[in-house]
Structures are given as structure tokens and as C-alpha cells.
PDB file of N, CA and C in Angstrom:
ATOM      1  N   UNK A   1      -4.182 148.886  41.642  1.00  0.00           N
ATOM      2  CA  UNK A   1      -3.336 147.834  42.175  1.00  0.00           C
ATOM      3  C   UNK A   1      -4.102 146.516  42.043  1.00  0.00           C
ATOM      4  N   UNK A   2      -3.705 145.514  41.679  1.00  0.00           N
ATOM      5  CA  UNK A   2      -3.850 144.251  41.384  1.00  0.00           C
ATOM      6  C   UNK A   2      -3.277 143.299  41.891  1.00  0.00           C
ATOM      7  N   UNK A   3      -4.059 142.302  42.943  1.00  0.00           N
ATOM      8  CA  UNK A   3      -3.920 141.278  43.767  1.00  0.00           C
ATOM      9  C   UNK A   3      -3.887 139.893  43.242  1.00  0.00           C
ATOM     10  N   UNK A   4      -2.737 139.391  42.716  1.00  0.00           N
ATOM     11  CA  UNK A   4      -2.686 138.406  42.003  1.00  0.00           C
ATOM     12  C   UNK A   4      -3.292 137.167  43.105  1.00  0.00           C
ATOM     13  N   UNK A   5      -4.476 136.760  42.631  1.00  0.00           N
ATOM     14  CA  UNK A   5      -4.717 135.590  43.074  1.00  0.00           C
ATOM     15  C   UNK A   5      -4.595 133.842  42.752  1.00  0.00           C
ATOM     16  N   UNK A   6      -4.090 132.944  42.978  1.00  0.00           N
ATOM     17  CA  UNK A   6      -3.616 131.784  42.897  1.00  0.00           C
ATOM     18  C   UNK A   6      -4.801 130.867  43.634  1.00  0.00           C
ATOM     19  N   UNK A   7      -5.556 130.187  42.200  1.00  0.00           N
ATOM     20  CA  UNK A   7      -6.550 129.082  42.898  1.00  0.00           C
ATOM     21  C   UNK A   7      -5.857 127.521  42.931  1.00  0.00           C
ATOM     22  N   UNK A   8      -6.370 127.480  44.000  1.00  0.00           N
ATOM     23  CA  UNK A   8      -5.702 126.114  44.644  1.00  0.00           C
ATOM     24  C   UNK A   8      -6.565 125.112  43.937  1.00  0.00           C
ATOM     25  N   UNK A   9      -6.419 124.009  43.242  1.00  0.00           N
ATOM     26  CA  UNK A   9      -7.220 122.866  42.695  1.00  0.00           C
ATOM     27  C   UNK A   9      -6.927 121.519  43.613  1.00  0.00           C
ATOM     28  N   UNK A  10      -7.157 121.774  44.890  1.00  0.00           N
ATOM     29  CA  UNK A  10      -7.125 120.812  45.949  1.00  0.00           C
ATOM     30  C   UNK A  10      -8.375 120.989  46.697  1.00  0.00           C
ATOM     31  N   UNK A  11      -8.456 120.136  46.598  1.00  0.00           N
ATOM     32  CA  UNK A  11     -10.185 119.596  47.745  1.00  0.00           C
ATOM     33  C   UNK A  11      -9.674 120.382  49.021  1.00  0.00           C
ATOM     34  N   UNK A  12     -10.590 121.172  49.914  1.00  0.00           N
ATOM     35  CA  UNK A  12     -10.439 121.140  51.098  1.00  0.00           C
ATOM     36  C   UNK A  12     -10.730 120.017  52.206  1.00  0.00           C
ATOM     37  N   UNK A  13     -10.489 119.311  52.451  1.00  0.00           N
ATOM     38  CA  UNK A  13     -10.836 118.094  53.597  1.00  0.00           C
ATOM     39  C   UNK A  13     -10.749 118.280  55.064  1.00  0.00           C
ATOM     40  N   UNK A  14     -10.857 119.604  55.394  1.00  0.00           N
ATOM     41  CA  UNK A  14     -10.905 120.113  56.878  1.00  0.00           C
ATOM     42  C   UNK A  14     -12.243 119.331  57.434  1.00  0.00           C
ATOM     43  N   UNK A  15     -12.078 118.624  58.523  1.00  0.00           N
ATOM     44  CA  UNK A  15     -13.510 118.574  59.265  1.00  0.00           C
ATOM     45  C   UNK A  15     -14.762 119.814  59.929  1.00  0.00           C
ATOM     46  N   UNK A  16     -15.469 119.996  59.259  1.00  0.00           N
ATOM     47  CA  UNK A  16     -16.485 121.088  59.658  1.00  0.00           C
ATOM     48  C   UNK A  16     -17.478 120.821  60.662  1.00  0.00           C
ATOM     49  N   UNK A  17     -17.458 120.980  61.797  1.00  0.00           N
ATOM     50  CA  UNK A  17     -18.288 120.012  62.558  1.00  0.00           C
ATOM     51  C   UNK A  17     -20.355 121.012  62.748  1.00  0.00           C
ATOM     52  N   UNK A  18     -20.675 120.646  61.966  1.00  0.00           N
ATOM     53  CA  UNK A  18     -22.043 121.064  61.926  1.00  0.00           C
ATOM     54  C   UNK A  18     -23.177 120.223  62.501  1.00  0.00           C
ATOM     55  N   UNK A  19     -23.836 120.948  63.014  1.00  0.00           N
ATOM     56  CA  UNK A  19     -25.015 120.822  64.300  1.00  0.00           C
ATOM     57  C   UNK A  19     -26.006 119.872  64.005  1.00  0.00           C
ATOM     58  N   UNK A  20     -26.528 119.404  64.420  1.00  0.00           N
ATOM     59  CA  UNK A  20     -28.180 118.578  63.926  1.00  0.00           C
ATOM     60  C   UNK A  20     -29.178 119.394  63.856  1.00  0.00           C
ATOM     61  N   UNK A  21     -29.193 120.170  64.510  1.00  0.00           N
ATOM     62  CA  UNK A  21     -29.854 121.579  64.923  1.00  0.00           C
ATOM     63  C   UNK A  21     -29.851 122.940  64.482  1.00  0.00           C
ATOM     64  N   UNK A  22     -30.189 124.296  64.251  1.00  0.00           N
ATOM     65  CA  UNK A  22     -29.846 125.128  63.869  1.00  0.00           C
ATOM     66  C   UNK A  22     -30.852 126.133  64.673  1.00  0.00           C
ATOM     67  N   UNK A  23     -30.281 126.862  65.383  1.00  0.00           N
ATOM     68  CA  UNK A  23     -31.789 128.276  66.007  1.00  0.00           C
ATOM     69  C   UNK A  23     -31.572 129.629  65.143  1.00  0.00           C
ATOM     70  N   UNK A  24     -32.508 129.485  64.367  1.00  0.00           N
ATOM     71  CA  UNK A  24     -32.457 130.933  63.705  1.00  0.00           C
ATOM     72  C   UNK A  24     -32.820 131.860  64.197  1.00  0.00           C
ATOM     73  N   UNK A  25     -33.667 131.685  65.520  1.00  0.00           N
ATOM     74  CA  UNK A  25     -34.525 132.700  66.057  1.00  0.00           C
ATOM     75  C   UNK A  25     -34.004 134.283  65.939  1.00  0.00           C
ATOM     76  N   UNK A  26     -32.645 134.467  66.402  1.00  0.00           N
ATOM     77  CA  UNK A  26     -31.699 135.548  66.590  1.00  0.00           C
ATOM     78  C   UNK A  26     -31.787 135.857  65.351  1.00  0.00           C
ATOM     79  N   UNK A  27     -31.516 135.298  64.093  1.00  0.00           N
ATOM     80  CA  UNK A  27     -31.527 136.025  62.668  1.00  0.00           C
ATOM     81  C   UNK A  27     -32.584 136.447  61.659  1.00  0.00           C
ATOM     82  N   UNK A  28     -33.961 136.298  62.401  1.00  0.00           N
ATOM     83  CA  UNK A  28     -34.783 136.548  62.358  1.00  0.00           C
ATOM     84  C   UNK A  28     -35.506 138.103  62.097  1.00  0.00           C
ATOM     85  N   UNK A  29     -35.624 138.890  61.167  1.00  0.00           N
ATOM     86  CA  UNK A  29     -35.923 140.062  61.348  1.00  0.00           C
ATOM     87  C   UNK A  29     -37.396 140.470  61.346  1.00  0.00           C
ATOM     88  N   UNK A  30     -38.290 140.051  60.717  1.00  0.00           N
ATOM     89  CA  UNK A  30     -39.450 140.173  60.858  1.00  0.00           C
ATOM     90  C   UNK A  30     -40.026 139.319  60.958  1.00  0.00           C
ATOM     91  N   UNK A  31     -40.237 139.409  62.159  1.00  0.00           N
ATOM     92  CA  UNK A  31     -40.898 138.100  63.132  1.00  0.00           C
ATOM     93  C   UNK A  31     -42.635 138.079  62.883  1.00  0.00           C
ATOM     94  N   UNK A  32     -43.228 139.393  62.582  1.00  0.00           N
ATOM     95  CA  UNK A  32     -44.283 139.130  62.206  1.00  0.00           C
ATOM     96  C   UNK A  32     -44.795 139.604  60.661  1.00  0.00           C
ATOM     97  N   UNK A  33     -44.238 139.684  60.305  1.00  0.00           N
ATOM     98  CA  UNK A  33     -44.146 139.810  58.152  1.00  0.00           C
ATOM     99  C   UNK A  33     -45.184 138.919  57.816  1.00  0.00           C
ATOM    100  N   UNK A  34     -46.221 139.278  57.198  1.00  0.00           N
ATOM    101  CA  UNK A  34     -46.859 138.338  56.335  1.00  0.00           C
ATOM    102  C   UNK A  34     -46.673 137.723  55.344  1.00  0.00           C
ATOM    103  N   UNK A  35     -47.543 136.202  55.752  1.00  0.00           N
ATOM    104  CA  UNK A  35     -46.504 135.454  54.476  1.00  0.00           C
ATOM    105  C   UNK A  35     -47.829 135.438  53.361  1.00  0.00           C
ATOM    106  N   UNK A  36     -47.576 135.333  51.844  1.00  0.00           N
ATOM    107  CA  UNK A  36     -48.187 135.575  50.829  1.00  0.00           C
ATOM    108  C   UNK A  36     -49.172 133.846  50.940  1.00  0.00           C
ATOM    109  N   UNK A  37     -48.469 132.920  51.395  1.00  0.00           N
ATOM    110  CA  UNK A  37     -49.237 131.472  51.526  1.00  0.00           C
ATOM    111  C   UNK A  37     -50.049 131.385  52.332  1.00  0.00           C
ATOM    112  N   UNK A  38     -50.248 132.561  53.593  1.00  0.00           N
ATOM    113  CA  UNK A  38     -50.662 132.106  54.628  1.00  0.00           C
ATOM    114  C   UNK A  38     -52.808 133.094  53.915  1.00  0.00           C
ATOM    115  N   UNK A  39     -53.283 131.996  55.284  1.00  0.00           N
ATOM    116  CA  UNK A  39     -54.753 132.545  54.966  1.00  0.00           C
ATOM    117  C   UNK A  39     -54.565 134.273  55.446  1.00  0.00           C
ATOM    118  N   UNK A  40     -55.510 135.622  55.394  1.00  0.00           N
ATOM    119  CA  UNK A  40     -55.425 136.941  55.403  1.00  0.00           C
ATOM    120  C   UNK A  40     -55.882 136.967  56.651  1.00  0.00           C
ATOM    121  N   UNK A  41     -56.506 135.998  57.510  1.00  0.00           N
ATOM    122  CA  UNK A  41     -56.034 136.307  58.679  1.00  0.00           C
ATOM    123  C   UNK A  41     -55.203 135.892  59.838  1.00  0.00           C
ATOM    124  N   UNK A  42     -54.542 134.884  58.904  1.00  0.00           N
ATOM    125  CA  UNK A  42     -52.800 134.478  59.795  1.00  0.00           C
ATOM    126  C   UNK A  42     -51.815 135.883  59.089  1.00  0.00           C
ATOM    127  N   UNK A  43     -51.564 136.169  60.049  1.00  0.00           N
ATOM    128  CA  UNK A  43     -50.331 137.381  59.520  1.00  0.00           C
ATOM    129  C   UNK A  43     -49.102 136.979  60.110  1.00  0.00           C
ATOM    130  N   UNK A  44     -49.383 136.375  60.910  1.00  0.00           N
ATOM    131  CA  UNK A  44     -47.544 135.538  61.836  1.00  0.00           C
ATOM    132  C   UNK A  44     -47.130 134.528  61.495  1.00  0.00           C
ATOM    133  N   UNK A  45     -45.802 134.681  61.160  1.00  0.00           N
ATOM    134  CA  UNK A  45     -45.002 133.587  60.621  1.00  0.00           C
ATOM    135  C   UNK A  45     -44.756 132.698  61.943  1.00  0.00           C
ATOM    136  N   UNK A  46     -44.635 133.128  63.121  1.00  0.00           N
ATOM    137  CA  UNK A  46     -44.651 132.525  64.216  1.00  0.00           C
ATOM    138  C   UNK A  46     -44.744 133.555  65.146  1.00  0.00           C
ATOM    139  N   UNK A  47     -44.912 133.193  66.683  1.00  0.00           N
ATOM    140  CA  UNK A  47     -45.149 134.108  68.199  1.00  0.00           C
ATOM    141  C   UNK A  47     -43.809 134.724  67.984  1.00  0.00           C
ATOM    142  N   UNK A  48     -43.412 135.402  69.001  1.00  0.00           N
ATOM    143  CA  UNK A  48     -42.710 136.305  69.835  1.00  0.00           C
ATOM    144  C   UNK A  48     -41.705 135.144  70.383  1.00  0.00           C
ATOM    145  N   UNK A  49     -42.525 134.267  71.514  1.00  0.00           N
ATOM    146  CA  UNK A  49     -41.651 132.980  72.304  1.00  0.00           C
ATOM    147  C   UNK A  49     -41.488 132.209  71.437  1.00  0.00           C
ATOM    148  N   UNK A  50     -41.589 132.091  70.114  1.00  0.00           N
ATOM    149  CA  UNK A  50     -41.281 130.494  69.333  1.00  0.00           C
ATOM    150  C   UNK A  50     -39.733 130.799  69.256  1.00  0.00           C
ATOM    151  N   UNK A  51     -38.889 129.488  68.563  1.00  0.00           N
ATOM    152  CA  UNK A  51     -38.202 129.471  68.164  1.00  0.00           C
ATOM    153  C   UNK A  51     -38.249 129.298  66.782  1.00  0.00           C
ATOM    154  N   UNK A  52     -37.547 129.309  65.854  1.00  0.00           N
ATOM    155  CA  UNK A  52     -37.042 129.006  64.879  1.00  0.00           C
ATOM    156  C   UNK A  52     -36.337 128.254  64.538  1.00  0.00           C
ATOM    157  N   UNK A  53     -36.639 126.664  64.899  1.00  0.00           N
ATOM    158  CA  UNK A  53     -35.386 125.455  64.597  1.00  0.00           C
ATOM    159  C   UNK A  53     -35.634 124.555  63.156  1.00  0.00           C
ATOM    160  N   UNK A  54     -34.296 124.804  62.719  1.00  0.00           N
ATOM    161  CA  UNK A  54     -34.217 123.864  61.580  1.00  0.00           C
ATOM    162  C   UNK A  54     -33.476 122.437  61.803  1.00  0.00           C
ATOM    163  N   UNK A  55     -33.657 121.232  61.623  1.00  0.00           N
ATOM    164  CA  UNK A  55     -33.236 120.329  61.412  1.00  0.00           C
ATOM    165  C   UNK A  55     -32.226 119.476  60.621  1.00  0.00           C
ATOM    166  N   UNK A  56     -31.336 119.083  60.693  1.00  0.00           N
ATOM    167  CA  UNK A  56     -30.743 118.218  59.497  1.00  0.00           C
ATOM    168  C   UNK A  56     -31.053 116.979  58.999  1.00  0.00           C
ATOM    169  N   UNK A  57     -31.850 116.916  57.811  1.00  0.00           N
ATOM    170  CA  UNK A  57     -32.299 116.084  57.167  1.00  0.00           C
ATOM    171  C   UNK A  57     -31.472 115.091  55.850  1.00  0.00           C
ATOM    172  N   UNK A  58     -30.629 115.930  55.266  1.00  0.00           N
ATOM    173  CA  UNK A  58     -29.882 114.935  54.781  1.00  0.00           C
ATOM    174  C   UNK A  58     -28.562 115.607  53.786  1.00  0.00           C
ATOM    175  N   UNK A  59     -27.368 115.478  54.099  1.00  0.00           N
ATOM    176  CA  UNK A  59     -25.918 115.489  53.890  1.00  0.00           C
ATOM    177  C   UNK A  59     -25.550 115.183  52.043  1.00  0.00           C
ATOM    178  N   UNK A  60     -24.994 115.587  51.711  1.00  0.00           N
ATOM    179  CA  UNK A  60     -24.604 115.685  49.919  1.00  0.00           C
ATOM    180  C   UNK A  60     -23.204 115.335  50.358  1.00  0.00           C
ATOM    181  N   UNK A  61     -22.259 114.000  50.388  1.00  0.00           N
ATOM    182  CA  UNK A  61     -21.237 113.589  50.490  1.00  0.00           C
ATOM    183  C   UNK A  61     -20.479 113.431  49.387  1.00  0.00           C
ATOM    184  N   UNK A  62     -18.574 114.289  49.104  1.00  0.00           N
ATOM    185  CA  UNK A  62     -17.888 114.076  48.664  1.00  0.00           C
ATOM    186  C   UNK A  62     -16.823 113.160  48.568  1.00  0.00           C
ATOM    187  N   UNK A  63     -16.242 112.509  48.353  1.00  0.00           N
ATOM    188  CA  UNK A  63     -15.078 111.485  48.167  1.00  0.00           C
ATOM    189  C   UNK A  63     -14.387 111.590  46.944  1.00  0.00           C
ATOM    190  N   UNK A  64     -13.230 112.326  47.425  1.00  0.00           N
ATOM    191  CA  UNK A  64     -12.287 112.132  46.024  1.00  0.00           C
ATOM    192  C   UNK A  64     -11.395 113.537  45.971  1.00  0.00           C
ATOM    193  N   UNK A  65     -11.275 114.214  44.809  1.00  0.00           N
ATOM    194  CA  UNK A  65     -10.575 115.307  44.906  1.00  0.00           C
ATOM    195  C   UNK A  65     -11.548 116.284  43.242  1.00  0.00           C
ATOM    196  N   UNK A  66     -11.120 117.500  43.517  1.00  0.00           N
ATOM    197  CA  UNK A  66     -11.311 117.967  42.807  1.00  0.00           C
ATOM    198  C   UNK A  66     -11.651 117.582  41.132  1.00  0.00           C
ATOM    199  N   UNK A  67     -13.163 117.641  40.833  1.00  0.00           N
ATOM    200  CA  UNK A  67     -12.867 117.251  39.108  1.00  0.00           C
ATOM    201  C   UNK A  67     -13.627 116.116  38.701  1.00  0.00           C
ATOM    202  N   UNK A  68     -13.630 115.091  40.473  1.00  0.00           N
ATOM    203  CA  UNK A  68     -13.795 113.512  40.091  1.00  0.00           C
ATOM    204  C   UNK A  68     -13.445 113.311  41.557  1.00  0.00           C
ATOM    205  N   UNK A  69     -14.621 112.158  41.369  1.00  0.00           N
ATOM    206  CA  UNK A  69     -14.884 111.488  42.654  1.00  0.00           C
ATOM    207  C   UNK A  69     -16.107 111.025  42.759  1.00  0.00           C
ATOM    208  N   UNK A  70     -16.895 110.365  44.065  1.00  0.00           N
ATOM    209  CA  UNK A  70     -17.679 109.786  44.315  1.00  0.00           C
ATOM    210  C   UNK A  70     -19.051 110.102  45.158  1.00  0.00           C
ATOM    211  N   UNK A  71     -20.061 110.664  44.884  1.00  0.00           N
ATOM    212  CA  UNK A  71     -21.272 111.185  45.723  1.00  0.00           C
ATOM    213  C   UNK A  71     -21.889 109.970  46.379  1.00  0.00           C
ATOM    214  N   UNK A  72     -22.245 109.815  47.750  1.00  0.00           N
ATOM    215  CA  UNK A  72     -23.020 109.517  48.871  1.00  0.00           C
ATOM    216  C   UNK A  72     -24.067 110.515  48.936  1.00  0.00           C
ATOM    217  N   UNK A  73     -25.004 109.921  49.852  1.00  0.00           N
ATOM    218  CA  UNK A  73     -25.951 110.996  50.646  1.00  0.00           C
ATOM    219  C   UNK A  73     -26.167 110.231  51.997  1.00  0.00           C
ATOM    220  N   UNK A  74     -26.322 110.978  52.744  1.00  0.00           N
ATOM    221  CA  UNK A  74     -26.954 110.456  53.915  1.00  0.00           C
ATOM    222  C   UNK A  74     -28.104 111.141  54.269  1.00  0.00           C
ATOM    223  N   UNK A  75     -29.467 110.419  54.831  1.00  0.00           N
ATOM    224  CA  UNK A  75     -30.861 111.043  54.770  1.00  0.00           C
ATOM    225  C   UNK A  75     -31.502 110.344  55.506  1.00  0.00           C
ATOM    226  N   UNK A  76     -32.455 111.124  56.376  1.00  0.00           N
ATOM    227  CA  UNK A  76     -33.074 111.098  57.721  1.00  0.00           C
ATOM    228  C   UNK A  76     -34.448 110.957  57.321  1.00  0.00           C
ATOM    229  N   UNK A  77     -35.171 109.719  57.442  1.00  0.00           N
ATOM    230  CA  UNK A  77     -36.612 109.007  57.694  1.00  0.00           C
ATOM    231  C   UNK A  77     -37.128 110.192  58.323  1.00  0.00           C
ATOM    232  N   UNK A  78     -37.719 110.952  58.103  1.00  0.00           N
ATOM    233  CA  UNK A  78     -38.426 111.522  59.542  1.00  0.00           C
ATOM    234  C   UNK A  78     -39.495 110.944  59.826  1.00  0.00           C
ATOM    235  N   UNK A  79     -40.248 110.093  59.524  1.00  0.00           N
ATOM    236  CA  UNK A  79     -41.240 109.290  60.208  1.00  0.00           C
ATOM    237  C   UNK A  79     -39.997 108.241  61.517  1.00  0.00           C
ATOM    238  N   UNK A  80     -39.054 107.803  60.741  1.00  0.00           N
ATOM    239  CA  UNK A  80     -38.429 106.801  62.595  1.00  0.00           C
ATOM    240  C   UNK A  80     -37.219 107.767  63.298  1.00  0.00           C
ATOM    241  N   UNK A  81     -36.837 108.754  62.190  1.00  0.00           N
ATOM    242  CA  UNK A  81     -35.876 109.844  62.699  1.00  0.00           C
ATOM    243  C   UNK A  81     -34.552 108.537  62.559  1.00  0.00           C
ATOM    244  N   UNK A  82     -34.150 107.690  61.710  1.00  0.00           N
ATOM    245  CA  UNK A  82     -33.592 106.904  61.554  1.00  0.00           C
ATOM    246  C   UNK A  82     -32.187 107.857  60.070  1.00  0.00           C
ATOM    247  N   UNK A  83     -31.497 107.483  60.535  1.00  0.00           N
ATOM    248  CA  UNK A  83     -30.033 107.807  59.219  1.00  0.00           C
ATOM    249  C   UNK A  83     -29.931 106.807  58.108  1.00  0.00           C
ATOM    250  N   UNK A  84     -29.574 107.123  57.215  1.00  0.00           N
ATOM    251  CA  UNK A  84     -29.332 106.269  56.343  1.00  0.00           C
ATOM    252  C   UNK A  84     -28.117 106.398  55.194  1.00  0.00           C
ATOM    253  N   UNK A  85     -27.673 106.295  54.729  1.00  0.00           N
ATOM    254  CA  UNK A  85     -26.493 106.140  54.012  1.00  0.00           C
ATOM    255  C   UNK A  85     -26.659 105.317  52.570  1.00  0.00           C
ATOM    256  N   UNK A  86     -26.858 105.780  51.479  1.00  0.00           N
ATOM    257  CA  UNK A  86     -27.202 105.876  50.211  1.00  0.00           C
ATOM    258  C   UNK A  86     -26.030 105.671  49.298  1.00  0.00           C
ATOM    259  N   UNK A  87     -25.530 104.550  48.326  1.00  0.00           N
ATOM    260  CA  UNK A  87     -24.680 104.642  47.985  1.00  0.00           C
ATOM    261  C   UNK A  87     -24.710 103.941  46.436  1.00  0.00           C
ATOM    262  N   UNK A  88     -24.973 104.867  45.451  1.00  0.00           N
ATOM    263  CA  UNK A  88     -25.388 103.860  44.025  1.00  0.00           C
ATOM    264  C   UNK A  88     -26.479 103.159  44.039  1.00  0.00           C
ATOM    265  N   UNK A  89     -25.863 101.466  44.772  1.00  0.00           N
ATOM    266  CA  UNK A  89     -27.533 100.186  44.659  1.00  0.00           C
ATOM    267  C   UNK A  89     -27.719 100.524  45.734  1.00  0.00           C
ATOM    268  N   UNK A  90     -26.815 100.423  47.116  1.00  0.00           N
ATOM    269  CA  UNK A  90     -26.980 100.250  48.378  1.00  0.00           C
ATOM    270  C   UNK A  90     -27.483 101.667  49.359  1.00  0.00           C
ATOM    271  N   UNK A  91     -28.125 101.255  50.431  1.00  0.00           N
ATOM    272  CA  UNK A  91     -29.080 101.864  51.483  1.00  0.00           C
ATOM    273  C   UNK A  91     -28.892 100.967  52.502  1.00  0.00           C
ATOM    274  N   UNK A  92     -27.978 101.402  53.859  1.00  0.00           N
ATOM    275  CA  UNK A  92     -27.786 100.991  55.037  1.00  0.00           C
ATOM    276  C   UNK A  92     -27.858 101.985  55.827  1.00  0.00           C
ATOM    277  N   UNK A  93     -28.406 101.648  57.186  1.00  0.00           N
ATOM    278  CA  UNK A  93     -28.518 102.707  58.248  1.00  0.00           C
ATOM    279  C   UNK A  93     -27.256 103.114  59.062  1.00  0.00           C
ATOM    280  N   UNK A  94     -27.561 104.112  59.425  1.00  0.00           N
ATOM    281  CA  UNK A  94     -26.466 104.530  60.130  1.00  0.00           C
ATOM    282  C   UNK A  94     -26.666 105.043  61.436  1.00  0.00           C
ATOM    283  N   UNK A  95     -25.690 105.433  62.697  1.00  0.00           N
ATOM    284  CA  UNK A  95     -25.501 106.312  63.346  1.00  0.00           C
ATOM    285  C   UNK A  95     -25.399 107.300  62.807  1.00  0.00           C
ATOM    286  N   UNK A  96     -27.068 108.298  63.725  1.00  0.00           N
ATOM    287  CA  UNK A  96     -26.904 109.983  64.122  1.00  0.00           C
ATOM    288  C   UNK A  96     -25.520 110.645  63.915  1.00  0.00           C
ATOM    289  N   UNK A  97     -24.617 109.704  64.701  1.00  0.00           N
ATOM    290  CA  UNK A  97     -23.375 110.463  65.254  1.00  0.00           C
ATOM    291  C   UNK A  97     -22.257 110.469  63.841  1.00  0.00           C
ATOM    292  N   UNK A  98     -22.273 109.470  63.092  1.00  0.00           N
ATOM    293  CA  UNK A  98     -21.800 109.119  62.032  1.00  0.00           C
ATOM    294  C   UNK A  98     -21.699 109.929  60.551  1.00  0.00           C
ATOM    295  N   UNK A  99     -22.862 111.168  60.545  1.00  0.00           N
ATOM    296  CA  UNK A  99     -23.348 111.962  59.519  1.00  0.00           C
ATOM    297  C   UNK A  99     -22.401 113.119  59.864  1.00  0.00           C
ATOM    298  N   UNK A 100     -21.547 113.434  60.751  1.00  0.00           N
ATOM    299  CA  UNK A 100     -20.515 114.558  60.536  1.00  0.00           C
ATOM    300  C   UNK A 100     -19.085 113.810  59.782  1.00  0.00           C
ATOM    301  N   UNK A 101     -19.059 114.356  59.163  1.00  0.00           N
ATOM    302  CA  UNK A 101     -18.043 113.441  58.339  1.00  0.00           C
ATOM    303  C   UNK A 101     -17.087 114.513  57.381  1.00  0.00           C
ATOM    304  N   UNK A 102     -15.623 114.443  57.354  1.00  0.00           N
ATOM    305  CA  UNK A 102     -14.659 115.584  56.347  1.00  0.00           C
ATOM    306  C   UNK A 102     -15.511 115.421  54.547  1.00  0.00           C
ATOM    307  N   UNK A 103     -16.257 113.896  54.581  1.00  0.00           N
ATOM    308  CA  UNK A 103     -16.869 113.675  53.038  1.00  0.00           C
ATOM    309  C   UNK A 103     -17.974 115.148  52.824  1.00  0.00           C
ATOM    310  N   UNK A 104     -18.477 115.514  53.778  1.00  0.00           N
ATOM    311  CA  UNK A 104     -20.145 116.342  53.719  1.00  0.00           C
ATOM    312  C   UNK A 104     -19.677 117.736  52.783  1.00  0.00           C
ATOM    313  N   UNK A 105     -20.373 117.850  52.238  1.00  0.00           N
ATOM    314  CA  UNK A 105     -20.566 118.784  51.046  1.00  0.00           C
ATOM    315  C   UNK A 105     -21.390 119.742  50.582  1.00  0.00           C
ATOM    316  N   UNK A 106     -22.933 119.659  51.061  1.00  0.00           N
ATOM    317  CA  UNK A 106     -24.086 120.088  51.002  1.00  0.00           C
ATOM    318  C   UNK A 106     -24.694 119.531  51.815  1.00  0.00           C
ATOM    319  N   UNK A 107     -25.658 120.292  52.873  1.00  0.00           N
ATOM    320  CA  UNK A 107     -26.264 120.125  53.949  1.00  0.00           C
ATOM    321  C   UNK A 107     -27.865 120.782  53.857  1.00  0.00           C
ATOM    322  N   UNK A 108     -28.781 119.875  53.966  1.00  0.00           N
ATOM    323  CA  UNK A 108     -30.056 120.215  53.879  1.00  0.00           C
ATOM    324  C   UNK A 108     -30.242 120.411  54.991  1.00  0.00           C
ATOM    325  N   UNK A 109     -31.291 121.702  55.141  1.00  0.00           N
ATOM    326  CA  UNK A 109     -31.936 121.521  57.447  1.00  0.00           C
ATOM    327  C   UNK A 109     -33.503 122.020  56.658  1.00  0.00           C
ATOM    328  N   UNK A 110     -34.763 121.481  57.256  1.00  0.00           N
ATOM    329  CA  UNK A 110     -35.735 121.870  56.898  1.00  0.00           C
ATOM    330  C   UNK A 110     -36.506 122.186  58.671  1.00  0.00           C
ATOM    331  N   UNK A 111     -36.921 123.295  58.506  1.00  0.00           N
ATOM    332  CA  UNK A 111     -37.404 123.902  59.653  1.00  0.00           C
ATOM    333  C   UNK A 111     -38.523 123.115  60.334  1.00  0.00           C
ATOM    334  N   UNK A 112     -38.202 123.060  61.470  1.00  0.00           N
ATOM    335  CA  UNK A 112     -39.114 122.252  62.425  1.00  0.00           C
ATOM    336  C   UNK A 112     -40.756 122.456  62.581  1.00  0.00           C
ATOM    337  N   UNK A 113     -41.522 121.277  62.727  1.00  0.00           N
ATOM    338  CA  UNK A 113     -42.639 121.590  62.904  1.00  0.00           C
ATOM    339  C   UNK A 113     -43.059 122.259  64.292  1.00  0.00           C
ATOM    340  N   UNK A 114     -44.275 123.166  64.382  1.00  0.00           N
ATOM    341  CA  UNK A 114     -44.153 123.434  65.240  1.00  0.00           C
ATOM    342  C   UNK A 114     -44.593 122.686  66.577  1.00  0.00           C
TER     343      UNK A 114
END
């Protein structure tokens, strides 16, 4: 039996509302696995009590529709923890609050220091 499927060539533009934050801790399976980078006598990727937080560092923005359209980025200084908004010539800052957006497309999080 054969499920005829029908692809839609329309952008989805739903708002996805994604975190600044991310706790992986819970998805975590081997909490103490050795890592191949680490010196032979660090064997922990982290404690028992750590967490596992990743950060959002910077957004891959769409505009347009399927095929064609226009890339933004938005990207986080982490030295002032400042936003920024990237566009061709231009670089203006932004509101934190401003980086959830229906444009976002690809989402970088790089795991927190400890």
C-alpha cells in the first residue's frame, strides 16, 4: 500500500518560541564517559550535580518564501552578552527579547562554561 504524499512548497511561518537556554542534563546518558580530548586523568565530562546548559548564541534568519529570499543573522558578543542583528553592510544591536522571531531558521546554543 502506497501513501501518496503531497509536498507543500510554502514556507512554514508558524512562530516557534525557543528558549535562550537549554538543560540537557536529563538527556544526558553517560555522565561519566571519557572524553578522547580530555587529559587520562580527567575521565568526567562533568559531576553528578552539574548541569548541562547550553546557550543561544546566534539565530540563521529567513525572509521570504521558499526558493528565494533574504538571510539575517542575529549573534551574541559573549564578552558584553550584547545581540546584534547582521544584515549584508549593516550591524545594529538589538533586544535579547527581539531574537525570537517567525524569520529564525537555524539556531546555534554552545554549552555553557562551567
Amino acid at each position: 500500500v502506497y501513501k501518496r504524499q503531497i509536498l507543500s512548497k510554502q514556507k512554514n511561518s508558524a512562530l516557534v518560541d525557543f528558549p535562550h537556554e537549554l538543560d540537557m542534563t536529563p538527556y544526558v546518558l553517560h555522565k561519566e564517559k571519557p572524553n578522547e580530548f580530555l587529559n587520562e586523568t580527567d575521565t568526567k565530562i562533568h559531576t553528578e550535580d552539574e548541569k548541562i546548559i547550553y546557550e543561544l548564541v546566534a539565530i540563521s534568519n529567513h525572509y521570504g518564501e521558499m526558493g528565494f529570499g533574504h538571510y539575517t543573522a542575529y549573534v551574541k558578543n559573549m564578552h558584553t552578552e550584547k545581540w546584534y542583528c547582521c544584515d549584508d553592510s549593516s550591524v545594529r544591536e538589538i533586544s535579547p527579547d527581539g531574537v525570537v522571531t517567525k524569520a529564525a531558521y537555524v539556531l546555534f546554543y554552545k554549552r555553557k562554561e562551567k
